[in-house]
Protein backbone atom coordinates (compact mmCIF):
# COMPACT_ATOMS: atom_id res chain seq x y z
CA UNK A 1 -24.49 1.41 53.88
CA UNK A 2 -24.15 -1.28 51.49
CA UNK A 3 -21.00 -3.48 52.09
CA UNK A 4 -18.95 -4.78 49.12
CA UNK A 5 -18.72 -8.08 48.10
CA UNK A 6 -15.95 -10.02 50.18
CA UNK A 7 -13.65 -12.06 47.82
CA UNK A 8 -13.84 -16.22 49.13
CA UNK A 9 -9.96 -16.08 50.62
CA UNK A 10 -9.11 -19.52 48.87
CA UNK A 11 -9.89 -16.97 45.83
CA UNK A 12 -6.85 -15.70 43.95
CA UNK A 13 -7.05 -11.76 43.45
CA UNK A 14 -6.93 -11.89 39.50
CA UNK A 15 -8.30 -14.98 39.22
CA UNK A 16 -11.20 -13.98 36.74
CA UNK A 17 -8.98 -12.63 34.74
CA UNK A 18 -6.60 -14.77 34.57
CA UNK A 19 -9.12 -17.71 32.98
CA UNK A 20 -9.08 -16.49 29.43
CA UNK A 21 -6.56 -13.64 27.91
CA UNK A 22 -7.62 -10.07 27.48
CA UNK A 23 -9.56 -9.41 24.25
CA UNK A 24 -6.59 -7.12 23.52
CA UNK A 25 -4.21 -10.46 23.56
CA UNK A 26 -6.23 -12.03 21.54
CA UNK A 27 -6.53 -9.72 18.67
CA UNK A 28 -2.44 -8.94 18.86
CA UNK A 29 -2.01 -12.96 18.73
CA UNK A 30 -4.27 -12.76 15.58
CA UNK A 31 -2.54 -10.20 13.52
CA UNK A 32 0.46 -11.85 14.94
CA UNK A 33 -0.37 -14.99 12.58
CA UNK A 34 -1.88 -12.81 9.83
CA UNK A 35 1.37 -10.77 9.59
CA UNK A 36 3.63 -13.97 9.56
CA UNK A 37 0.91 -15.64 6.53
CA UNK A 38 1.34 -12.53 4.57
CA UNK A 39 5.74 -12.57 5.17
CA UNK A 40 5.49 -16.01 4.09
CA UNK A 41 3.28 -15.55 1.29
CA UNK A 42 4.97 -12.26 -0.11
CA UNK A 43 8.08 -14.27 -0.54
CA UNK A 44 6.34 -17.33 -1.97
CA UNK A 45 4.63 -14.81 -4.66
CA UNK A 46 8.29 -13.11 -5.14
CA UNK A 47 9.92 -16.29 -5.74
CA UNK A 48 7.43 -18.16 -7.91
CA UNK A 49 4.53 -16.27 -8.80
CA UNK A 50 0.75 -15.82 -7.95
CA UNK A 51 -0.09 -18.93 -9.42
CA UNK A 52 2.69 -21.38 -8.26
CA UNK A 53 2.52 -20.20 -5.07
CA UNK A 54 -0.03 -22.57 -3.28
CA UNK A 55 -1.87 -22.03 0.07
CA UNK A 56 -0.51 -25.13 1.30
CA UNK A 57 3.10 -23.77 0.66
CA UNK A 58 2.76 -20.87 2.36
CA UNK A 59 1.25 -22.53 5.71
CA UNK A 60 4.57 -24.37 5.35
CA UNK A 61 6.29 -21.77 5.03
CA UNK A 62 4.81 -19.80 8.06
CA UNK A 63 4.74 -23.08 10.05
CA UNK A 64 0.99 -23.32 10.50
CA UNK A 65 -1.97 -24.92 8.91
CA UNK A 66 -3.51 -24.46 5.89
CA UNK A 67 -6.50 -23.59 8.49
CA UNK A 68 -4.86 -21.04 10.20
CA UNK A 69 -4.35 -19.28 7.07
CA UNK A 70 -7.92 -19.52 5.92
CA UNK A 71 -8.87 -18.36 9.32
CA UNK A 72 -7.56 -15.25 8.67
CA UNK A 73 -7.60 -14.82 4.60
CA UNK A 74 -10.98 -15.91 2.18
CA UNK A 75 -8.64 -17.28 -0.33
CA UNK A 76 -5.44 -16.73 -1.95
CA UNK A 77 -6.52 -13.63 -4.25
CA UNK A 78 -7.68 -12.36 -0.95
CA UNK A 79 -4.66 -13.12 0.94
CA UNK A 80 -2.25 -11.35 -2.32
CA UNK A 81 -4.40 -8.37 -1.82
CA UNK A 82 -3.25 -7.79 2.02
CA UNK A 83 0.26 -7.97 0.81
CA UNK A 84 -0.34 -5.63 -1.89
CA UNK A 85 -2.38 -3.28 -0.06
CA UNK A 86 0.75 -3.65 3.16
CA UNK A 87 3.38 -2.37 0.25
CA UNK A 88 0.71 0.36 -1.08
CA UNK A 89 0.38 1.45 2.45
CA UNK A 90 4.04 1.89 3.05
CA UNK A 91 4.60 3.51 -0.54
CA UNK A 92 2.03 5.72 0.48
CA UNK A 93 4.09 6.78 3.86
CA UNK A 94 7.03 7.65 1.70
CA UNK A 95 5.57 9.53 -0.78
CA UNK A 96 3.93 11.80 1.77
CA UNK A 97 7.56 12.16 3.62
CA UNK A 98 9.17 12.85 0.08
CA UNK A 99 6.21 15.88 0.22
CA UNK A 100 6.40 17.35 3.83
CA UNK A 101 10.15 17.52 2.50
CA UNK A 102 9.85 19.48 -0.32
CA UNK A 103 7.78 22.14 0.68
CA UNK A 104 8.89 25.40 -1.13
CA UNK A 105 10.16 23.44 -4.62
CA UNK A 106 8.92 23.82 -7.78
CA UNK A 107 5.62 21.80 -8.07
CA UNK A 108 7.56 19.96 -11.02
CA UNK A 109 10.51 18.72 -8.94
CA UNK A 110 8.12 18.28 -5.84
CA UNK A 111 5.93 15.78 -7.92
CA UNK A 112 9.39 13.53 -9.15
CA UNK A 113 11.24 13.47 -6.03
CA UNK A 114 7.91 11.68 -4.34
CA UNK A 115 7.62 9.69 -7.50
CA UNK A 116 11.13 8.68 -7.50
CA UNK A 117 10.73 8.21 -3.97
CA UNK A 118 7.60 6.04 -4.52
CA UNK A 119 9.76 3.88 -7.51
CA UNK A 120 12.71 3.08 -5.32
CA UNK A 121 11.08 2.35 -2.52
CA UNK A 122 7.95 0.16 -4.48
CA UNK A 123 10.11 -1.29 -6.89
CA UNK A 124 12.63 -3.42 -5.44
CA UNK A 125 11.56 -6.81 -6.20
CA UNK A 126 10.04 -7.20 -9.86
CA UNK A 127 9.05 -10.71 -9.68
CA UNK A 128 6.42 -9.58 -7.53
CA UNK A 129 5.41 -6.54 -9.20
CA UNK A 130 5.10 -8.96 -12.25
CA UNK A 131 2.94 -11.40 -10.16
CA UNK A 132 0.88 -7.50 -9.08
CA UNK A 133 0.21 -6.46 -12.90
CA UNK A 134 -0.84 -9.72 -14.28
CA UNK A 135 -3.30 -10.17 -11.13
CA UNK A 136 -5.01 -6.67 -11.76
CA UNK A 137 -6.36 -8.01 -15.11
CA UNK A 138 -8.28 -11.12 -13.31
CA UNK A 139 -9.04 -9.76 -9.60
CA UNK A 140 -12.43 -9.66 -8.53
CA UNK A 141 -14.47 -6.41 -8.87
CA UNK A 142 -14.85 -5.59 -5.13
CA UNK A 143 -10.42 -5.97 -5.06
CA UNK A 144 -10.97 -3.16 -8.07
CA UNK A 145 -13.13 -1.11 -6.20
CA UNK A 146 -11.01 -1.19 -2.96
CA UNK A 147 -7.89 -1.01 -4.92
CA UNK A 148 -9.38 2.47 -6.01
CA UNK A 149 -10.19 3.62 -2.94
CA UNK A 150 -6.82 3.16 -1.74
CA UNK A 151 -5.07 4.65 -4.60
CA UNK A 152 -7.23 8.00 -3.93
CA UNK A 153 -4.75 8.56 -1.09
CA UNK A 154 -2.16 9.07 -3.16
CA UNK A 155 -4.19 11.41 -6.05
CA UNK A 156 -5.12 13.36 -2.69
CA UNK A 157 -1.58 13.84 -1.68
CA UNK A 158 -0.77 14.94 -5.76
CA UNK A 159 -3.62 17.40 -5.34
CA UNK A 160 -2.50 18.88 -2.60
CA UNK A 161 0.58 19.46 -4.08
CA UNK A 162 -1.26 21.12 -7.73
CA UNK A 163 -3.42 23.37 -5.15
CA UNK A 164 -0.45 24.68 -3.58
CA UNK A 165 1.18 24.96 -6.64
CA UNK A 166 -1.99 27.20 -7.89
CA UNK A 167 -2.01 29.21 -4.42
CA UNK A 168 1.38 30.78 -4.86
CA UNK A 169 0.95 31.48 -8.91
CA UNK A 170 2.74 28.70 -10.45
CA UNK A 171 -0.09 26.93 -11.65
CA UNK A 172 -3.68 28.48 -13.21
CA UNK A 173 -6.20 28.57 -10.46
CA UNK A 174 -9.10 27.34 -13.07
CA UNK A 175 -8.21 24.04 -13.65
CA UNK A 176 -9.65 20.59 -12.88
CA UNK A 177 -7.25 19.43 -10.02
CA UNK A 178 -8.29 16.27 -9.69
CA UNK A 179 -8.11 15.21 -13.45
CA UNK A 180 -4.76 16.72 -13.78
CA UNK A 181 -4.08 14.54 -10.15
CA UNK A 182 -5.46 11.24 -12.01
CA UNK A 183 -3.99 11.56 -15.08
CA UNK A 184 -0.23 11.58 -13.08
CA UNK A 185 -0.93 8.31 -10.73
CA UNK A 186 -2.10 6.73 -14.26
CA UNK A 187 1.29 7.94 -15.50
CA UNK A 188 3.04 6.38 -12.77
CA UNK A 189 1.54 3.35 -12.31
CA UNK A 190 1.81 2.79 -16.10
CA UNK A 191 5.20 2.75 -15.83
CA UNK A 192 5.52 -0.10 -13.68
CA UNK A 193 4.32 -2.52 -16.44
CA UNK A 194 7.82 -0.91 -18.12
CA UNK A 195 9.99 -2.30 -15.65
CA UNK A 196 8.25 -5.37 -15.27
CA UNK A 197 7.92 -6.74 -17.85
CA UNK A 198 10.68 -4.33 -20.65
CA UNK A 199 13.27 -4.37 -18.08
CA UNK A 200 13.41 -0.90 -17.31
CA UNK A 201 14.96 0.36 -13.58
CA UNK A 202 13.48 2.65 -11.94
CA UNK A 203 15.71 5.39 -12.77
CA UNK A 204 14.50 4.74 -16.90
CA UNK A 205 11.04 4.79 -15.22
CA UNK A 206 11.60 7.77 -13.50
CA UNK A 207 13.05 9.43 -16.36
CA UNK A 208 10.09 8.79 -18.54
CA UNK A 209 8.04 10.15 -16.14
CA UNK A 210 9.27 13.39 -15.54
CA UNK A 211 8.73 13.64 -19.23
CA UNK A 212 5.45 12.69 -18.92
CA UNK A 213 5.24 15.49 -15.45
CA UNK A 214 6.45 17.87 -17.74
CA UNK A 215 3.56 17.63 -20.51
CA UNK A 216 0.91 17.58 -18.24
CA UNK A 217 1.97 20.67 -16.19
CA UNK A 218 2.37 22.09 -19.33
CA UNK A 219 -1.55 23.48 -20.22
CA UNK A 220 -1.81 24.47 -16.83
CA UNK A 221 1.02 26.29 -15.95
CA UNK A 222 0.57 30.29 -15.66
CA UNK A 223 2.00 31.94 -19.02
């Protein structure tokens, strides 16, 4: 019978692992720092814009290097697309709550309490909703593509919610979901530019869009 390997006894039991930290460590020490670059940087970009706010500053800000932040981030446009894709994630969440919780409404009032859910929750700090428009016009086209990507999440959930709509006879069953889906994240995220830059809250914003809801529910809606 082979015999197992007998540990030297001057040998610590955990000594091996004990040299270097768990890959798991690691990675949590990681997005540790990535999470405090993208705090500091998402109140830099609040408080003086995308342009203004340099690397260097936020390093400062987080209390590292500007090598530390590069470690983690290409460059800055890279680094305000994390922190814009962190608050689409979490918009995302609470639209799909504002959903599960309406299940039984009226498609119409289903679609503007996850809106309005989506605008109060999205649109708390304008500066940097400002700094979010006025990037979209210069990013790069692989931040478009992935920015698309993303935003079929939410078209997905506003499906879901036209297909159940159709299922229990409030809405024709013949007609194209999906463009009817695009057409109302275009509506919403139109509105944004409303409050960012017109000075609209997002109770104006929500009221425009419950207009807009209302028009194009209209051709599909069962006579």
């Amino acid at each position: 019978m082979q015999q197992s390997p007998v540990r030297p006894p001057y040998e610590p039991i955990g000594a091996v692992a004990a040299e270097a930290p768990p890959a798991s460590q690691r990675l949590l020490s990681k997005l540790r720092t990535r999470q405090k670059v993208m705090t500091a940087a998402r109140a830099l970009f609040s408080q003086h814009g995308y342009e203004a706010a340099t690397i260097r500053d936020i390093a400062r800000s987080a209390g590292m290097s500007t090598g530390a932040v590069f470690a983690n981030f290409q460059d800055k446009a890279d680094l305000f697309e994390a922190v814009m894709a962190e608050d689409f994630d979490r918009v995302a969440d609470v639209m799909r709550a504002a959903v599960e919780a309406t299940e039984g409404q009226p498609v119409a009032d289903r679609l503007s309490i996850m809106f309005a859910a989506a605008y109060r929750d999205g649109f708390t700090d304008v500066p940097l909703v400002q700094a979010a428009v006025a990037q979209s016009w210069v990013h790069a086209r692989s931040a478009e593509v992935r920015g698309r990507n993303r935003s079929k999440i939410t078209t997905g959930l506003i499906g879901d919610l036209l297909r159940q709509a159709s299922a229990a006879g409030e809405l024709r069953a013949d007609f194209d979901v999906k463009l009817i889906s695009e057409m109302l994240w275009d509506a919403f995220i139109g509105n944004y530019r409303k409050g960012a830059f017109d000075g609209w809250t997002a109770e104006q914003q929500m009221t425009r869009l419950s207009d807009q809801i209302t028009v194009l529910l209209a051709g599909v809606r069962l006579r």
